[in-house]
N, C-alpha and C. Protein backbone atom coordinates (compact mmCIF):
# COMPACT_ATOMS: atom_id res chain seq x y z
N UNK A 1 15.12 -6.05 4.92
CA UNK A 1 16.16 -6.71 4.14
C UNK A 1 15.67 -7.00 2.73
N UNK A 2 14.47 -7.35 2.52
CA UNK A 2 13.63 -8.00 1.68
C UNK A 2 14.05 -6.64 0.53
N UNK A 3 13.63 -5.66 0.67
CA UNK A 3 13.65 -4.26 0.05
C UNK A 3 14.87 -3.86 -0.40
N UNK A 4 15.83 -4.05 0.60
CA UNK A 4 17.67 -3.88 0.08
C UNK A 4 17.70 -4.49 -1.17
N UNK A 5 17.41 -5.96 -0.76
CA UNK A 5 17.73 -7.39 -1.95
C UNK A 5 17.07 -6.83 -3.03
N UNK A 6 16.23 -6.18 -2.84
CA UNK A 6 15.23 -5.70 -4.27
C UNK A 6 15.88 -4.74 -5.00
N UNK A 7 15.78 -3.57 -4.20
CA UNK A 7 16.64 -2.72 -4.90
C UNK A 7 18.34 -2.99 -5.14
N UNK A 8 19.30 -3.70 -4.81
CA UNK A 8 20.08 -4.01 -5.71
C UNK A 8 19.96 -4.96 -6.51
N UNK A 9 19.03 -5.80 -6.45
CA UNK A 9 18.98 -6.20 -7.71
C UNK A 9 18.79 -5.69 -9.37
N UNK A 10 18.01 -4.51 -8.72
CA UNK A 10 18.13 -3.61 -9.88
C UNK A 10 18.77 -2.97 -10.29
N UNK A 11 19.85 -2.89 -9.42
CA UNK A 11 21.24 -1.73 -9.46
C UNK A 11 20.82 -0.24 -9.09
N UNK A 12 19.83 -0.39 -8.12
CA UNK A 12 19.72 1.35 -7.84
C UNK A 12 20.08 1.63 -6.74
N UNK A 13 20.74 2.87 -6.55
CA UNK A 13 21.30 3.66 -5.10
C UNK A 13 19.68 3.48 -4.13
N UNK A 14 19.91 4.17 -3.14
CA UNK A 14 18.73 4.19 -2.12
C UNK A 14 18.05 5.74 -2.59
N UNK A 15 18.80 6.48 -3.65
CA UNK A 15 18.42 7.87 -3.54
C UNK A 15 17.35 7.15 -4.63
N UNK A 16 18.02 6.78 -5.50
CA UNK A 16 17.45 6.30 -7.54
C UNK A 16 15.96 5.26 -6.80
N UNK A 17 15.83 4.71 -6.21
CA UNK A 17 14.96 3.63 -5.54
C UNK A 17 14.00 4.71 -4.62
N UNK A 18 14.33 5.64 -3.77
CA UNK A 18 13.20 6.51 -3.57
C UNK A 18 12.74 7.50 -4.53
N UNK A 19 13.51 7.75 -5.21
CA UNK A 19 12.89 8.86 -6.33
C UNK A 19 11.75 7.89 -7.28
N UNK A 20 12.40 6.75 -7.56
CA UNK A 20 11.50 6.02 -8.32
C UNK A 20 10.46 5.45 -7.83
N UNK A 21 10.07 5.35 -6.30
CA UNK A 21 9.10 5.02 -5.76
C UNK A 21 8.37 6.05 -4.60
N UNK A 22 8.78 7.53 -5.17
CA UNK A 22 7.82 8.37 -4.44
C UNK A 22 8.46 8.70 -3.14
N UNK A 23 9.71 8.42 -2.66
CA UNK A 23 9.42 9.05 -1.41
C UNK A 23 11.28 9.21 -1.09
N UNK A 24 11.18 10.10 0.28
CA UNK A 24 12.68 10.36 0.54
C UNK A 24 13.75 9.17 0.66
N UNK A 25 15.27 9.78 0.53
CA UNK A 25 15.94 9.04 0.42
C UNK A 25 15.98 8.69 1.98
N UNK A 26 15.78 9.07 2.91
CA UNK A 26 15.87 8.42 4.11
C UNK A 26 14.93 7.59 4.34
N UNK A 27 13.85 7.81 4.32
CA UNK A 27 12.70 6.73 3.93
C UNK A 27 12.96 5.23 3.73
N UNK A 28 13.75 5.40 2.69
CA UNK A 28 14.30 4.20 2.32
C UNK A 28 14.83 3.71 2.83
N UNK A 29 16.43 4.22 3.44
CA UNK A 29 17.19 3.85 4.20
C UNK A 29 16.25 3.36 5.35
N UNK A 30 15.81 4.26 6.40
CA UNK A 30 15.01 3.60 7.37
C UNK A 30 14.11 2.20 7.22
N UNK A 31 13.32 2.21 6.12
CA UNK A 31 12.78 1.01 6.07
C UNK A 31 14.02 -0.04 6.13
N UNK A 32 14.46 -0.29 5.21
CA UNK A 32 15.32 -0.99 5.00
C UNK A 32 16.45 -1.45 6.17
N UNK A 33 16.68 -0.37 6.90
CA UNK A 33 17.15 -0.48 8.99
C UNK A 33 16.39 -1.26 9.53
N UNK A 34 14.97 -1.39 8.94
CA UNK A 34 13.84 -1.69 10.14
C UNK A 34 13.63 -0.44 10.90
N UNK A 35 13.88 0.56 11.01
CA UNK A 35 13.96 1.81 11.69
C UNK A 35 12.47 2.59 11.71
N UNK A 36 11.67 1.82 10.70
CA UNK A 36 10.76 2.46 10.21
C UNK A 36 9.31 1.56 10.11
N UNK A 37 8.67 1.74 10.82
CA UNK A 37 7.42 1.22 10.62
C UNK A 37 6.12 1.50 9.65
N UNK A 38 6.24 1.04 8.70
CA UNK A 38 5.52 1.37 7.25
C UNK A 38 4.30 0.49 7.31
N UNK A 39 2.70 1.38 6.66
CA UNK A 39 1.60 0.79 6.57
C UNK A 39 1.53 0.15 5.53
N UNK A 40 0.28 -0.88 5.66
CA UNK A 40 -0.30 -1.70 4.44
C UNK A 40 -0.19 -1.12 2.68
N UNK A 41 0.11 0.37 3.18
CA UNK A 41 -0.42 1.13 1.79
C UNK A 41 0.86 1.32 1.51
N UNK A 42 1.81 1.78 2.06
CA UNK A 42 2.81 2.17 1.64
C UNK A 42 3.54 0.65 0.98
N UNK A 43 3.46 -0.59 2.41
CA UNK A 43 4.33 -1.92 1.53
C UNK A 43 3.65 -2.19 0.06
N UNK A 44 2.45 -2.28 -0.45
CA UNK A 44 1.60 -2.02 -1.37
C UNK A 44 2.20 -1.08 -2.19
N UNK A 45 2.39 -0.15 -2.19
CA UNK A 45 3.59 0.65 -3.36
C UNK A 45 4.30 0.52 -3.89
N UNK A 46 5.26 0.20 -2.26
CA UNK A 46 6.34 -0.37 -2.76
C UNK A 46 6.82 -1.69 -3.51
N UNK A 47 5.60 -2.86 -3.32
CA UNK A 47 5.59 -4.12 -4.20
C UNK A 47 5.34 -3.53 -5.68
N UNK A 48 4.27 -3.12 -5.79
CA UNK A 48 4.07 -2.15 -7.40
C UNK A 48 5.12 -1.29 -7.92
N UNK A 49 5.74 -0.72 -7.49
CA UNK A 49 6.76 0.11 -7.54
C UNK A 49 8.07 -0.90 -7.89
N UNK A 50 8.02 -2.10 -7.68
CA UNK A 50 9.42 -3.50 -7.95
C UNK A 50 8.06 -4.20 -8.70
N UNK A 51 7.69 -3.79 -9.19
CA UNK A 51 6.27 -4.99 -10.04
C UNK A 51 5.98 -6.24 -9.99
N UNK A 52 6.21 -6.00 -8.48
CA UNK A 52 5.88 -7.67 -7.95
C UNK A 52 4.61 -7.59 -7.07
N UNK A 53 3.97 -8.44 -6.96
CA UNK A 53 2.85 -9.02 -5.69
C UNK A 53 3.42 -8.51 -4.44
N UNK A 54 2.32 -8.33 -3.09
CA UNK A 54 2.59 -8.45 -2.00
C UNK A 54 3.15 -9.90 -1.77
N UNK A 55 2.85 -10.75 -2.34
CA UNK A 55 2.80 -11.97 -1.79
C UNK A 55 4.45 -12.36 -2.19
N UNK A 56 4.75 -12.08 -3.50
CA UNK A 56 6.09 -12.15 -4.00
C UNK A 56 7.44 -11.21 -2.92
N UNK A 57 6.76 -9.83 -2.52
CA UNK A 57 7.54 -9.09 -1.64
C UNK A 57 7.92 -9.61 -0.06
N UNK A 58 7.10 -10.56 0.31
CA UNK A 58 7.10 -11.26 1.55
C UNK A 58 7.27 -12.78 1.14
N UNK A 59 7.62 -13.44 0.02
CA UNK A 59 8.13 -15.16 -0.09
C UNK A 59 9.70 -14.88 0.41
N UNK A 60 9.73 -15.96 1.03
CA UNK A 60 11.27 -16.08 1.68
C UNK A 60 11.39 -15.68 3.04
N UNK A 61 10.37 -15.03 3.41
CA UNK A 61 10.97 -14.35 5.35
C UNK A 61 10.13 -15.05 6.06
C-alpha cells in the first residue's frame, strides 16, 4: 500500500513508476497486491528510487 501512496503521489501510472524505477510494469502492480515478495535490495531501490529512507518508506505501517 505504502508504494501505491507513493507513487500517486507523484502522479505516475504503475507503467511511468516501473520504468522509472527499473523494473516491469507488473512488478509493480504485484508488489503493490502484496502478490509479490520483494528482497532487502530491491525495497532499498525502491526507497532511493522515491528519494526517501528505508526508514521513511516503512513510517506509518
Amino acid at each position: 500500500m505504502r508504494i501505491k501512496e507513493l507513487r500517486d503521489s507523484k502522479g505516475w501510472t504503475q507503467v511511468e513508476c516501473a520504468e522509472y524505477l527499473g523494473f516491469h510494469p507488473s512488478y509493480i502492480a504485484r508488489v503493490e497486491l502484496g502478490g509479490k515478495n520483494v528482497t532487502l535490495a530491491t525495497i532499498d531501490k525502491i526507497a532511493a528510487g522515491f528519494g526517501i529512507s528505508l526508514e521513511e518508506l516503512f513510517k506509518g505501517l
